[in-house]
Protein backbone atom coordinates (compact mmCIF):
# COMPACT_ATOMS: atom_id res chain seq x y z
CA UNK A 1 32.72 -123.61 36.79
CA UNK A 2 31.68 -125.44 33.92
CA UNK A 3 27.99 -124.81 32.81
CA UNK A 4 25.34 -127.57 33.79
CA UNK A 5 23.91 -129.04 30.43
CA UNK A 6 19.72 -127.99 29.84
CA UNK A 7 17.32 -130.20 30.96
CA UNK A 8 15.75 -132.43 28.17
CA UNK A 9 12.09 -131.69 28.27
CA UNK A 10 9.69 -135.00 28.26
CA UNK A 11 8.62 -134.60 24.56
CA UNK A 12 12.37 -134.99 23.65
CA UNK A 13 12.23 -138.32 25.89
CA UNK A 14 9.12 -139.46 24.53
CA UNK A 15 10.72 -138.70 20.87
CA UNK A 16 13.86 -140.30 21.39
CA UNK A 17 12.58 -144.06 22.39
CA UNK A 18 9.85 -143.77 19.55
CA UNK A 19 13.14 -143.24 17.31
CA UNK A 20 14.70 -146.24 19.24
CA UNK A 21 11.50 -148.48 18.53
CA UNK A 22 12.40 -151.54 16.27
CA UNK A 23 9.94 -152.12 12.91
CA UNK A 24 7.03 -154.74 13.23
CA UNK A 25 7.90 -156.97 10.36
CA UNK A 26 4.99 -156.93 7.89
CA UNK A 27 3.48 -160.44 6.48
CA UNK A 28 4.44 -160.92 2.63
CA UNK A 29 0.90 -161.29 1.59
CA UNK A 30 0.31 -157.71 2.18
CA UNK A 31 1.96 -154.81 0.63
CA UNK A 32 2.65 -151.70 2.60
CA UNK A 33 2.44 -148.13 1.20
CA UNK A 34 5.51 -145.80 0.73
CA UNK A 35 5.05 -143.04 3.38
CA UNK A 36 3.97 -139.87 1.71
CA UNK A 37 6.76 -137.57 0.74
CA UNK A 38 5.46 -134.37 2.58
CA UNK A 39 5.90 -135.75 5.58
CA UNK A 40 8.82 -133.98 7.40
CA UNK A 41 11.39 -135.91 9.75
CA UNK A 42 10.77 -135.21 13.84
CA UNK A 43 12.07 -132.21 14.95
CA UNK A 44 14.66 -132.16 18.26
CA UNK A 45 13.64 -129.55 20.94
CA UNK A 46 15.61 -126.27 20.94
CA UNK A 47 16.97 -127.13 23.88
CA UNK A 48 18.16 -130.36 23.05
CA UNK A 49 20.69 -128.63 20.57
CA UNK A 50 21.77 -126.25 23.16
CA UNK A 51 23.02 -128.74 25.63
CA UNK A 52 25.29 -130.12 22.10
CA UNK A 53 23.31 -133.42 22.37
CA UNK A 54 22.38 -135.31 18.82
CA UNK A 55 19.60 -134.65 16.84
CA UNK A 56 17.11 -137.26 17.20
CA UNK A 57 17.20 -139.47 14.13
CA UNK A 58 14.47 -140.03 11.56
CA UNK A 59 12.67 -143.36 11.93
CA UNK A 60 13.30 -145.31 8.60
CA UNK A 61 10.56 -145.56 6.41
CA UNK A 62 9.57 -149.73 6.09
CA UNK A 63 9.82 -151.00 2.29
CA UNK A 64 6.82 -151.98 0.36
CA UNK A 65 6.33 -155.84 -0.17
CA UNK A 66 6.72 -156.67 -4.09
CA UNK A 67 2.89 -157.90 -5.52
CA UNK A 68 2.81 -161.14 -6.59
CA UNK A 69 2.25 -162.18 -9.85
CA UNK A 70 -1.36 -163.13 -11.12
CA UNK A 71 -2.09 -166.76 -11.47
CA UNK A 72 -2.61 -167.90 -15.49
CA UNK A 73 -6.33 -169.27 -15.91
CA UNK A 74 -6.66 -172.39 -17.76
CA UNK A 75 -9.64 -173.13 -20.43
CA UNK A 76 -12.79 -175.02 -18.97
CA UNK A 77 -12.92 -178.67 -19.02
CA UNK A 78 -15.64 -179.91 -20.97
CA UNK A 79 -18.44 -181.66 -18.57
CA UNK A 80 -19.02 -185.50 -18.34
CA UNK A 81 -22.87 -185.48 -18.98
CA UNK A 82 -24.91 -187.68 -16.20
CA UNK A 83 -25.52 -191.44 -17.07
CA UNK A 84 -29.29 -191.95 -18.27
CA UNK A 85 -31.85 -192.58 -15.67
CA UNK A 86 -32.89 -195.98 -15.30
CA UNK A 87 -36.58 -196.73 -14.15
CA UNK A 88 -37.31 -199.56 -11.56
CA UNK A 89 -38.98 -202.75 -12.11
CA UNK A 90 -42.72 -203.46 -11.51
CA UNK A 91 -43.82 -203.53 -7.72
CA UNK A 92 -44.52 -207.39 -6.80
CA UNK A 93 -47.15 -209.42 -5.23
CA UNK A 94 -50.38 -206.37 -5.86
CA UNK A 95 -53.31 -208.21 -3.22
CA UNK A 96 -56.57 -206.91 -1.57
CA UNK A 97 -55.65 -206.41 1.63
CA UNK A 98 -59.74 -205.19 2.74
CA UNK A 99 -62.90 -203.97 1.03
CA UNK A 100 -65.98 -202.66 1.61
CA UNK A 101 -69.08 -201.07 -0.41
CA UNK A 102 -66.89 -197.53 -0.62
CA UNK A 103 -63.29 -198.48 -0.42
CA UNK A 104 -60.62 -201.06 -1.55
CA UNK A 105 -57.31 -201.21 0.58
CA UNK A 106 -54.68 -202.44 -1.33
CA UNK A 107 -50.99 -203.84 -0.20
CA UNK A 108 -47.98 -204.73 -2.60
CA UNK A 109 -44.15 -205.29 -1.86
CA UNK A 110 -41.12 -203.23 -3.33
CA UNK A 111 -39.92 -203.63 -6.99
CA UNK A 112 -36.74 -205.89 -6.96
CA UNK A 113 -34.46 -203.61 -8.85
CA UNK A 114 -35.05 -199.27 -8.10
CA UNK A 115 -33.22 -198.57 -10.96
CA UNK A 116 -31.40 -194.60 -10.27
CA UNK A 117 -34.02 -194.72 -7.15
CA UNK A 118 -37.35 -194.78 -6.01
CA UNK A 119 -39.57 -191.61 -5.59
CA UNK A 120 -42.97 -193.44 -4.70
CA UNK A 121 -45.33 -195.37 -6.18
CA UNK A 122 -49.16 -194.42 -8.58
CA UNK A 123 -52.26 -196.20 -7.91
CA UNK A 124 -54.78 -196.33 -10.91
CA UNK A 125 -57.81 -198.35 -11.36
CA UNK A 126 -60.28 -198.34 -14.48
CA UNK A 127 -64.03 -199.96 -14.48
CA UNK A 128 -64.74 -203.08 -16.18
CA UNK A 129 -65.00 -202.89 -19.78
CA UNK A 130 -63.60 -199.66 -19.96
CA UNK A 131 -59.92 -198.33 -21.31
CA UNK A 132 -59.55 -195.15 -19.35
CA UNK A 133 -57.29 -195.52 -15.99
CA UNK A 134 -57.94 -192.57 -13.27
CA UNK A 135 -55.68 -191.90 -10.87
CA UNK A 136 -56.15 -192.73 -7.40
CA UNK A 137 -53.79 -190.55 -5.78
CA UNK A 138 -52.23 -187.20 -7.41
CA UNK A 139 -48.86 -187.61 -5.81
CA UNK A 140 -46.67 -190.66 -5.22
CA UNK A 141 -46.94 -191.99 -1.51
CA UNK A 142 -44.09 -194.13 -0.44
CA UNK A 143 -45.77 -196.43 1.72
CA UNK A 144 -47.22 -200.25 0.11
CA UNK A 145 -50.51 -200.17 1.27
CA UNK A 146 -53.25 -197.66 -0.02
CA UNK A 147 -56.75 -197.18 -0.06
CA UNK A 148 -58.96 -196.19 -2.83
CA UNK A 149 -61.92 -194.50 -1.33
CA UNK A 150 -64.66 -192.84 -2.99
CA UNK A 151 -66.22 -195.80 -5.32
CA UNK A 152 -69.29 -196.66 -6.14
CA UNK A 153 -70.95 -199.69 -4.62
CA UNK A 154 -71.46 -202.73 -7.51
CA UNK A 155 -68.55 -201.25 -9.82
CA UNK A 156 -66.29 -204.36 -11.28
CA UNK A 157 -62.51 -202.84 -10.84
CA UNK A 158 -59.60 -203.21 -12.65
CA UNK A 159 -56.15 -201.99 -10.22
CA UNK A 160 -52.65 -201.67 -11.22
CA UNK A 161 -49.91 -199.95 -9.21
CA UNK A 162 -46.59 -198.36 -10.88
CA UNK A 163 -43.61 -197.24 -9.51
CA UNK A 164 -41.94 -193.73 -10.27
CA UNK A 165 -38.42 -192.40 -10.08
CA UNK A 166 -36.05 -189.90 -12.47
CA UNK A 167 -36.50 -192.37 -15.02
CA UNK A 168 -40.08 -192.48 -15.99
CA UNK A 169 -42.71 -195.40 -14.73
CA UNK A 170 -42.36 -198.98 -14.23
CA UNK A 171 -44.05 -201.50 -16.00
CA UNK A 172 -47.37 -201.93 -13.95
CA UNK A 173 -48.18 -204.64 -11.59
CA UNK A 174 -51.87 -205.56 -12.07
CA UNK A 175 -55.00 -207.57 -9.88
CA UNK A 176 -55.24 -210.71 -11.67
CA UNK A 177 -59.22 -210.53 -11.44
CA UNK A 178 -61.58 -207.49 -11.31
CA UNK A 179 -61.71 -206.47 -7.67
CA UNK A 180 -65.98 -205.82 -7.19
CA UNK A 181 -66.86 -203.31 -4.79
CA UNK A 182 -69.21 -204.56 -2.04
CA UNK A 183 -69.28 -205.25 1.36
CA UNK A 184 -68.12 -208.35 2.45
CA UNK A 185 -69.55 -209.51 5.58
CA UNK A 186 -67.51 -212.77 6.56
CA UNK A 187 -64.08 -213.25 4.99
CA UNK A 188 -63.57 -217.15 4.04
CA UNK A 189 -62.14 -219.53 6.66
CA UNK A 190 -61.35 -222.87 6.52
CA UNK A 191 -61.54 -224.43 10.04
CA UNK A 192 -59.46 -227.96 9.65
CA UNK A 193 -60.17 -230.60 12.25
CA UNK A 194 -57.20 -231.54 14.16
CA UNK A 195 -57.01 -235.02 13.00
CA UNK A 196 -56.48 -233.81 9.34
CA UNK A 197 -53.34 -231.46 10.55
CA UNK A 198 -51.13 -234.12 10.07
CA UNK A 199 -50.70 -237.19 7.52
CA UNK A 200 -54.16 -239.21 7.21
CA UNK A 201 -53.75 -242.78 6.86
CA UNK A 202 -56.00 -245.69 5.59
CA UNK A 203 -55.20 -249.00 3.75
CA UNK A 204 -55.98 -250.19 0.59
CA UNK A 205 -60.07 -250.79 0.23
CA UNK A 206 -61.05 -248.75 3.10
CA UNK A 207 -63.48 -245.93 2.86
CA UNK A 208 -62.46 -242.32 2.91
CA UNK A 209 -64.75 -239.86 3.80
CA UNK A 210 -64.08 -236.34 5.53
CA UNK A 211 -65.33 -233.36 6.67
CA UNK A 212 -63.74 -229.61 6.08
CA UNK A 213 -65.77 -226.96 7.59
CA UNK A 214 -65.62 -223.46 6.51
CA UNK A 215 -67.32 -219.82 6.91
CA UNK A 216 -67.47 -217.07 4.64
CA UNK A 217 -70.54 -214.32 3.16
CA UNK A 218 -71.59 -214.60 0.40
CA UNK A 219 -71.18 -218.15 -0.45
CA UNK A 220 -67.67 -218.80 -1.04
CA UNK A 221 -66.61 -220.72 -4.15
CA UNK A 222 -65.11 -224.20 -3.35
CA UNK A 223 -61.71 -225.52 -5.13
CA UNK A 224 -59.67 -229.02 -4.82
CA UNK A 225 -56.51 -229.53 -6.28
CA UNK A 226 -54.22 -233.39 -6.00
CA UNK A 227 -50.43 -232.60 -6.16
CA UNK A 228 -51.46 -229.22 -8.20
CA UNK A 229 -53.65 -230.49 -10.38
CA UNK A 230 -57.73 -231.27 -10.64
CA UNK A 231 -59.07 -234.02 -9.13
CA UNK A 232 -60.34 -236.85 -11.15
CA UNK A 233 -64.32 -236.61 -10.39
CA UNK A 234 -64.37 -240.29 -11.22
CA UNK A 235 -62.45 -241.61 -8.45
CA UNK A 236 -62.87 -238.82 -6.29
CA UNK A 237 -66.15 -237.15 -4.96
CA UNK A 238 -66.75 -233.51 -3.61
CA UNK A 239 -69.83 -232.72 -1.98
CA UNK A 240 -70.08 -228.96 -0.79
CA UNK A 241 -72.70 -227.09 1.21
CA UNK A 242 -72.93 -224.07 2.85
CA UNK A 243 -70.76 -224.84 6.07
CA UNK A 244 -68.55 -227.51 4.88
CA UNK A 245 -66.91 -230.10 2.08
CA UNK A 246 -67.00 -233.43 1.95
CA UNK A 247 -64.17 -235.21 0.47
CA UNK A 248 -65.27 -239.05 -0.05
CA UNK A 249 -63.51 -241.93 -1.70
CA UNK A 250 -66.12 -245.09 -1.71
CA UNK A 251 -62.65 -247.83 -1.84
CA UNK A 252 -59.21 -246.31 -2.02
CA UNK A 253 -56.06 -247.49 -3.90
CA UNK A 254 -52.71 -247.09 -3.53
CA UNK A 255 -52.71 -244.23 -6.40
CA UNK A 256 -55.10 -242.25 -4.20
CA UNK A 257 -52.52 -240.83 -2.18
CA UNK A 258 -51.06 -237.52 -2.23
CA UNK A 259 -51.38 -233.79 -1.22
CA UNK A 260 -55.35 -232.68 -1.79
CA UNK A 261 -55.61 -228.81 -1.35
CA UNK A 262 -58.83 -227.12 -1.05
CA UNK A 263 -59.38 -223.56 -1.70
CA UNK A 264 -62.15 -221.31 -0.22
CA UNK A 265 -62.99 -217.80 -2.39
CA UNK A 266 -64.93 -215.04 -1.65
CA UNK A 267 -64.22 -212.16 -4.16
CA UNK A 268 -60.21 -211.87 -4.23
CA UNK A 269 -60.26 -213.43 -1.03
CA UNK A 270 -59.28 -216.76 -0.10
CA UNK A 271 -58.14 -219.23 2.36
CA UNK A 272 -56.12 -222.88 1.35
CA UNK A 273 -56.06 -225.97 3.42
CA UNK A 274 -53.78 -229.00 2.94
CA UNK A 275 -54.30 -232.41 3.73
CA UNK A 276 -51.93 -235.24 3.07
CA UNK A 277 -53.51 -238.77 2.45
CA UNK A 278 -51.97 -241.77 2.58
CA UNK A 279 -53.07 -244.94 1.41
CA UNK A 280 -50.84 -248.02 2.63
CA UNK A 281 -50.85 -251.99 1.54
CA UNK A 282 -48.77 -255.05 2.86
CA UNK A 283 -45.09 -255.00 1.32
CA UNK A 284 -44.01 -257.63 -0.82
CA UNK A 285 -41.55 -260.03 0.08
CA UNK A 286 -37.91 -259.39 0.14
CA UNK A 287 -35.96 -258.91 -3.61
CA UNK A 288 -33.60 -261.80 -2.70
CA UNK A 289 -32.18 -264.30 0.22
CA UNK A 290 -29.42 -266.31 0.39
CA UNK A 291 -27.51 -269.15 2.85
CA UNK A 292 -24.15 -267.42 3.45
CA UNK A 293 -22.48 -270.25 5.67
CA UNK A 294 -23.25 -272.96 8.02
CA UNK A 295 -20.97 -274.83 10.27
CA UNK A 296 -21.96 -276.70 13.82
CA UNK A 297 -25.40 -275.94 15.04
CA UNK A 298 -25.60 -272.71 13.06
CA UNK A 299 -26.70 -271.22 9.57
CA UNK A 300 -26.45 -267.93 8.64
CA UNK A 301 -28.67 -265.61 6.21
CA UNK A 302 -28.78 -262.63 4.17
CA UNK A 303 -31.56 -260.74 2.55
CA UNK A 304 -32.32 -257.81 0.18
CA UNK A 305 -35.39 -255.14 1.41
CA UNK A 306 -38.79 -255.42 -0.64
CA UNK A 307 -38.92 -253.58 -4.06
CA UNK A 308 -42.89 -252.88 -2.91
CA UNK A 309 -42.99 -251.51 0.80
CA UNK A 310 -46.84 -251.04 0.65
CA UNK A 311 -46.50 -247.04 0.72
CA UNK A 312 -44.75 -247.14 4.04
CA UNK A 313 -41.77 -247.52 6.15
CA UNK A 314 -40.80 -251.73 6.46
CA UNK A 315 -40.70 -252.22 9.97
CA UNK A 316 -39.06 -255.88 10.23
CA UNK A 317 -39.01 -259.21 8.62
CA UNK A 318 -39.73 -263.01 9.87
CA UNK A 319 -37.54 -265.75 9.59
CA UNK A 320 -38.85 -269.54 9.47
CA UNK A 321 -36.99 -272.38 9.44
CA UNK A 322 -38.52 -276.54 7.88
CA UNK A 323 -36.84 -279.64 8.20
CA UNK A 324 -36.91 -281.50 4.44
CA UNK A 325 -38.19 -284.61 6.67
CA UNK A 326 -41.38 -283.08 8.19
CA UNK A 327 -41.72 -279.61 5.54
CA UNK A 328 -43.05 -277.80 8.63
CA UNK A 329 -42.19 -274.05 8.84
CA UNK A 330 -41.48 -272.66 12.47
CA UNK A 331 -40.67 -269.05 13.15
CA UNK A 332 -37.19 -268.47 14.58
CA UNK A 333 -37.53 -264.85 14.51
CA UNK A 334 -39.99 -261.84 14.77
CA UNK A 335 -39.96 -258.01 14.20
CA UNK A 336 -36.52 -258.76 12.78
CA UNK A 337 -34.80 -255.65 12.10
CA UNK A 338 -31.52 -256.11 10.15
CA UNK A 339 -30.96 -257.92 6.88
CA UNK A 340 -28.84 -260.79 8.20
CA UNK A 341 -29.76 -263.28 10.89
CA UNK A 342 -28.12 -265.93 12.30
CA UNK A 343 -30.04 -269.18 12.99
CA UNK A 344 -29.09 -271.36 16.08
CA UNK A 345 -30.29 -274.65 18.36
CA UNK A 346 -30.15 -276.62 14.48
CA UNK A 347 -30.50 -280.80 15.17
CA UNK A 348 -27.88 -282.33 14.09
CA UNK A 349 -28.04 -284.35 10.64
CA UNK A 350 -31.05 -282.50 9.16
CA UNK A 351 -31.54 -280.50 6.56
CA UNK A 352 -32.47 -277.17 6.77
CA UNK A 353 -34.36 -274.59 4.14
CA UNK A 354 -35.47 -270.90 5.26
CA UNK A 355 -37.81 -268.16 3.81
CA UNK A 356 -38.28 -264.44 5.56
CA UNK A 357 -41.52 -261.98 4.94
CA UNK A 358 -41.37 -258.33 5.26
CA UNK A 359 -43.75 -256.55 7.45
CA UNK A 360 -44.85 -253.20 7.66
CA UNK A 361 -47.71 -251.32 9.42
CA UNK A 362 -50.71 -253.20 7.97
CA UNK A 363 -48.42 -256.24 8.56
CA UNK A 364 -46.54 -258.94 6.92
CA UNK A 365 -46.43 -259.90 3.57
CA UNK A 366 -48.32 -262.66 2.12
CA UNK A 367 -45.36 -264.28 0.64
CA UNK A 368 -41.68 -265.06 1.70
CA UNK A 369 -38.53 -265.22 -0.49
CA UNK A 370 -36.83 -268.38 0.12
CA UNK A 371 -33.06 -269.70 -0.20
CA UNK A 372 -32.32 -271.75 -2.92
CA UNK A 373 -29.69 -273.52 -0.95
CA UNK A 374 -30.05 -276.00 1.96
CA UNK A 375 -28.08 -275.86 4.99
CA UNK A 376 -26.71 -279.67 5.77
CA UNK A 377 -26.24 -280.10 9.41
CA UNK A 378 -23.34 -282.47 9.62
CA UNK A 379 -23.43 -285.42 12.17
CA UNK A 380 -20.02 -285.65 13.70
CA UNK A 381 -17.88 -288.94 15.11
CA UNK A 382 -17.94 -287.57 18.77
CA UNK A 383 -18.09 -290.24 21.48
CA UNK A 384 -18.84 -289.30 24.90
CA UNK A 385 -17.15 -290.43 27.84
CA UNK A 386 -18.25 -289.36 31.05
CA UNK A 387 -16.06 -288.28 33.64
CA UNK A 388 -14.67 -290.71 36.18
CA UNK A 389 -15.14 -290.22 39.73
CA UNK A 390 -13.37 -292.08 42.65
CA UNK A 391 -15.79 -293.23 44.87
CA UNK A 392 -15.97 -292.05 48.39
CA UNK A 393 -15.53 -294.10 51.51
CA UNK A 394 -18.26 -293.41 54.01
CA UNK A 395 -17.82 -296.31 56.15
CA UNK A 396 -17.58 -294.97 59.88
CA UNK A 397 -17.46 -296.76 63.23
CA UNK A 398 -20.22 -295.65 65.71
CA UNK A 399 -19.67 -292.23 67.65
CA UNK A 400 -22.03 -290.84 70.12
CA UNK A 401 -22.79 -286.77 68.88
CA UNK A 402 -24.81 -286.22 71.92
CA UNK A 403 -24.03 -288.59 75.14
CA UNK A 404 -26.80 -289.38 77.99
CA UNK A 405 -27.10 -287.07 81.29
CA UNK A 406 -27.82 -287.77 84.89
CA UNK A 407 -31.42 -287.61 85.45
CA UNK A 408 -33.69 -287.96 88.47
CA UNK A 409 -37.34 -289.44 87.97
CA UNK A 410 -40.01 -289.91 90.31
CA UNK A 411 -41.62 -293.22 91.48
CA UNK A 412 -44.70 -293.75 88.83
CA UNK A 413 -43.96 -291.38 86.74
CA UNK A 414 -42.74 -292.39 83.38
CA UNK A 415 -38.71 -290.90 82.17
CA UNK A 416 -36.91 -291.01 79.25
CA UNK A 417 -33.07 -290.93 78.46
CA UNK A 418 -31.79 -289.63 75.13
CA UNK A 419 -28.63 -289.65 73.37
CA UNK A 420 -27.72 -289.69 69.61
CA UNK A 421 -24.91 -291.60 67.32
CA UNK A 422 -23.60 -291.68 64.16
CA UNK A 423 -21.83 -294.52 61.93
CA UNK A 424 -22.04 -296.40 58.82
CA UNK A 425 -22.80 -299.09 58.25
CA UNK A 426 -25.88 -298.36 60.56
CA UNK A 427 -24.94 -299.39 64.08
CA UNK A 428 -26.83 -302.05 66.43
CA UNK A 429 -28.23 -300.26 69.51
CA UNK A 430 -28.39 -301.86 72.94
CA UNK A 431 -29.10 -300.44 76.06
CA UNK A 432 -27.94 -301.66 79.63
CA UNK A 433 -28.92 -301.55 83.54
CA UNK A 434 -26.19 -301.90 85.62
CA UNK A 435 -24.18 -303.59 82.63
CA UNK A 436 -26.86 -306.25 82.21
CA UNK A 437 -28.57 -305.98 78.66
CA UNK A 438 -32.59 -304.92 78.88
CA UNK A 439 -33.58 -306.55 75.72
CA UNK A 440 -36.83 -307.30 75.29
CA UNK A 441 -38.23 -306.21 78.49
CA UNK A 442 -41.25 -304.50 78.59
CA UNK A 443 -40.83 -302.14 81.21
CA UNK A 444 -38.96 -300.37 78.55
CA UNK A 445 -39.30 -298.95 74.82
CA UNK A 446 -36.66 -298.90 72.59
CA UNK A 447 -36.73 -296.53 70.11
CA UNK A 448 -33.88 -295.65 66.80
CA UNK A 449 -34.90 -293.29 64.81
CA UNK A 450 -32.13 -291.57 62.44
CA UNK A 451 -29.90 -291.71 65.00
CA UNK A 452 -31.36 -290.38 68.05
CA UNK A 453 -31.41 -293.49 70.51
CA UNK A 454 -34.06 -292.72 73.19
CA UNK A 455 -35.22 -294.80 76.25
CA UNK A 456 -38.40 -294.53 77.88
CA UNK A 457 -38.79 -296.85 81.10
CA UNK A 458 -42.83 -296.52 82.42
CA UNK A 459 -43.53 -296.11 85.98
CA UNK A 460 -40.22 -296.10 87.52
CA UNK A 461 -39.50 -297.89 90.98
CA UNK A 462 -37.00 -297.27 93.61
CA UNK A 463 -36.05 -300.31 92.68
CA UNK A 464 -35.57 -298.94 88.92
CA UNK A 465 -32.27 -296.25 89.47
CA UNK A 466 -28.93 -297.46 88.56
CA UNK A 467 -26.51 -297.01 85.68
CA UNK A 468 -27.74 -297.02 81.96
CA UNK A 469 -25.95 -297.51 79.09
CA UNK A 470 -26.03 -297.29 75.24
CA UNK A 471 -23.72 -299.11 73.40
CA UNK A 472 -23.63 -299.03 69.47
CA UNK A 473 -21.96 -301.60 67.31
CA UNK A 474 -21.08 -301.85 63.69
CA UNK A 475 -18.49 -303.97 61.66
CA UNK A 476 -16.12 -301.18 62.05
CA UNK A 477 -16.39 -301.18 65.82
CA UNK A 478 -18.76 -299.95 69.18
CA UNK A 479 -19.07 -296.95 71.24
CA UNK A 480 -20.87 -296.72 74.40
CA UNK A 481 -22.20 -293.37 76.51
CA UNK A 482 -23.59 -293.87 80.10
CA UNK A 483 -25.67 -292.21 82.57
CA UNK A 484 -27.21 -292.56 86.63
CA UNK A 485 -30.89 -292.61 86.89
CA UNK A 486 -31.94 -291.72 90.27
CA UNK A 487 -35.82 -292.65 91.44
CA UNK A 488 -36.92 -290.80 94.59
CA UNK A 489 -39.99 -291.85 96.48
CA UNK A 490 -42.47 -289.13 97.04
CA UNK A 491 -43.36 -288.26 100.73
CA UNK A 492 -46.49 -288.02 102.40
CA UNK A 493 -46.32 -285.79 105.84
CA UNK A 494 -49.10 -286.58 108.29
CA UNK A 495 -50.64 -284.35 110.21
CA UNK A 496 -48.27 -284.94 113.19
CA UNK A 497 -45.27 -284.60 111.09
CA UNK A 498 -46.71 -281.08 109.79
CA UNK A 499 -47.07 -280.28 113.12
């Protein structure tokens, strides 16, 4: 029997997969060490070699990653040297913003060009008559508004403010007037009437005389100014009192018009009023006019505006017209607002001349530009025929429009009959009993009245019924309507009868 082979032992297991164990690969960027020499390769088992199985091979030893080669350094570049530092311009607008008999609070506004920035800003302030600035604050403060506490009541102030940054201070901004430091119990107010808000008008010659009220402690100072400059005391008076100035001009002219500021000061404080005065006259006429055309009835005009429109807006012209027989001017138009009219309703073989005024406000002007032309109304050969109209016939023979009824009447109590005709030339009326003509009989009344044919027979008798007829004649021919008149005899019961 052949021999069984020797059990490999678990270390010889263990040995032979570490053998059969593939390399990690090793990243470039790091090298890897040669194993050390002394190290001796894995040893089988014993019994491994028994059973005439192979030796276990050595694991093979990874190579070492070449170093890479060392980068060449180049010389420093020289260094581009930083441009200069530019300082900003002065801060703007430097006003007292509040005082009192310790403190002044200042306010400004922001240089318009920072320059290489803005780090804050330096308050300084020096005493009247002296050359020495101290420093208000001993670092910059970004904000624009400081306050400078500290001083002495009475001290006369000079302020200036300066702006900082990397490149040194601005020029300084500076209070145009020493700032004093006291309290100041009312700050100056001007308190404009409402009827000076807006443009104050007045005509030439009338008086001018108003009233500004203002507050303010101490006593404020009072300024006027005309279009910027000072008023001419001559034509212009200013009376000022505590509460209020008086502005008074004793006859104004057209020159007095303008913009009149006034100015209330206490200190470095101060309030402005404006008041715009106008002073208006009647325009003059207009620069030129002119007969354009005339044909029928009709003339037609054109005119220039005024060169003088009395300081105001021209709010329509006048147009007159004269006849050269009479010379008297009539108005054809008023409050006229274009520059070219159109005369009408002209009499025929006249001759015509026209003027126009301007007018304004105040009203119109005293004089009128006239044309140099005449417009010639020509009489023309037109011979009027009237119409002719066929005369109408209106000859008609008589016809009865409403004919006579039946009636019934009572013994003594008067009836009438009634019936009407029509016909031209006016029809003769007759009326019949019984075909015998009544005529003059007077018993009966006749009566024709537009028309309406009426009989009226007094105190009927039995004897008084019967037919009654109307007949109408004219040359054109008769008509005739009848009618039965019936007379019943009242009856008297007696007492029997009743019975």
């Amino acid at each position: 029997m052949p021999a069984k082979p020797a059990p490999i032992k678990k270390s010889a297991k263990k040995a032979a997969a570490k053998e059969e164990k593939p390399a990690e690969p090793v990243p470039e960027a790091a090298p890897v060490e040669a194993p050390p020499a002394e190290a001796a390769p894995v040893e089988a088992p014993a019994e491994a070699a028994v059973a005439g199985s192979a030796p276990a091979a050595e694991a093979p030893a990874p190579e070492a990653a070449p170093a890479e080669a060392a980068p060449v350094e180049e010389p420093p570049k020289p260094s581009t040297p930083p441009p200069p530092a530019v300082p900003t311009s002065a801060p703007q607008s430097l006003s007292v913003d509040d005082i009192n008999d310790t403190s002044v609070t200042l306010k400004w506004r922001s240089p318009e060009s920072i320059g290489s920035g803005l780090d804050g800003y330096l308050v300084e302030y020096c005493k009247e008559g002296s050359s020495e600035w101290v420093a208000a604050n001993t670092e910059v403060i970004t904000s624009n508004r400081f306050v400078i506490s500290g001083l002495t009541t009475g001290d006369l102030l000079n302020i200036r403010v300066v702006a900082v940054n990397a490149g040194g201070r601005s020029e300084p901004v500076v209070l145009p007037q020493p700032v004093p430091v006291r309290e100041i119990v009312d700050r100056p107010k001007i308190r404009l009437p409402r009827a000076l808000r807006s443009r104050h008008v007045k005509h030439v010659g009338e008086q001018i005389n108003l009233v500004i009220p203002f507050c303010g402690k101490p006593k404020p100072v009072i300024s006027w100014t005309k279009d910027g400059q000072p008023l001419d005391t001559k034509k212009v008076n200013i009376r000022n009192s505590d509460k209020d100035s008086i502005l008074f001009i004793r006859k104004s002219e057209r020159e007095d018009s303008g913009s009149y500021e006034m100015t209330v000061k206490v200190d470095s404080f101060e309030d402005k009023a404006t008041l715009v005065i106008q002073i208006v006259d009647l325009p003059g006429p207009p620069a030129s006019v002119k007969l354009v055309d005339s044909w029928g009835f009709n003339a037609a005009l054109e005119w220039t505006p005024p060169k003088d429109n009395g300081n105001t807006e021209i709010t329509g012209y006048t147009i007159q017209k004269a006849d050269k027989k009479t010379g008297e001017w009539f108005t054809v138009l008023e409050h006229f607002h274009r520059l070219n009219a159109t005369v009408s309703d002209l009499v025929m073989g006249n001759v015509y001349t026209f003027r126009v005024f301007a007018e304004n406000k105040v009203g119109r002007s005293e004089t009128a530009a006239v044309t140099k032309d005449a417009a010639h109304i020509q009489k023309t050969g037109i011979v009027y025929k009237p119409p002719e109209y066929k005369e109408h016939d209106f000859s008609e023979a008589p016809k009865f429009t409403a004919p006579l009824s039946d009636r019934a009447a009572t013994v003594g109590y008067n009836t009438k009959l009634l019936c009407a005709v029509r016909g031209s030339p006016k029809p003769k009326i007759e009326w019949l009993k019984n075909q015998m003509i009544i005529g003059d009989d007077p018993k009966y009344r006749q009566i024709n009245n537009q028309g309406v044919c009426s009989l009226e027979i007094r105190k009927p008798s039995s004897f008084d019924g019967g037919v009654y007829t109307c007949r109408a004649k004219n040359a054109l021919g008769e008509a005739t309507v009848a009618c039965r008149l019936e007379v019943k005899q009242v009856t008297i019961l007696d007492d029997k009868d009743r019975k």
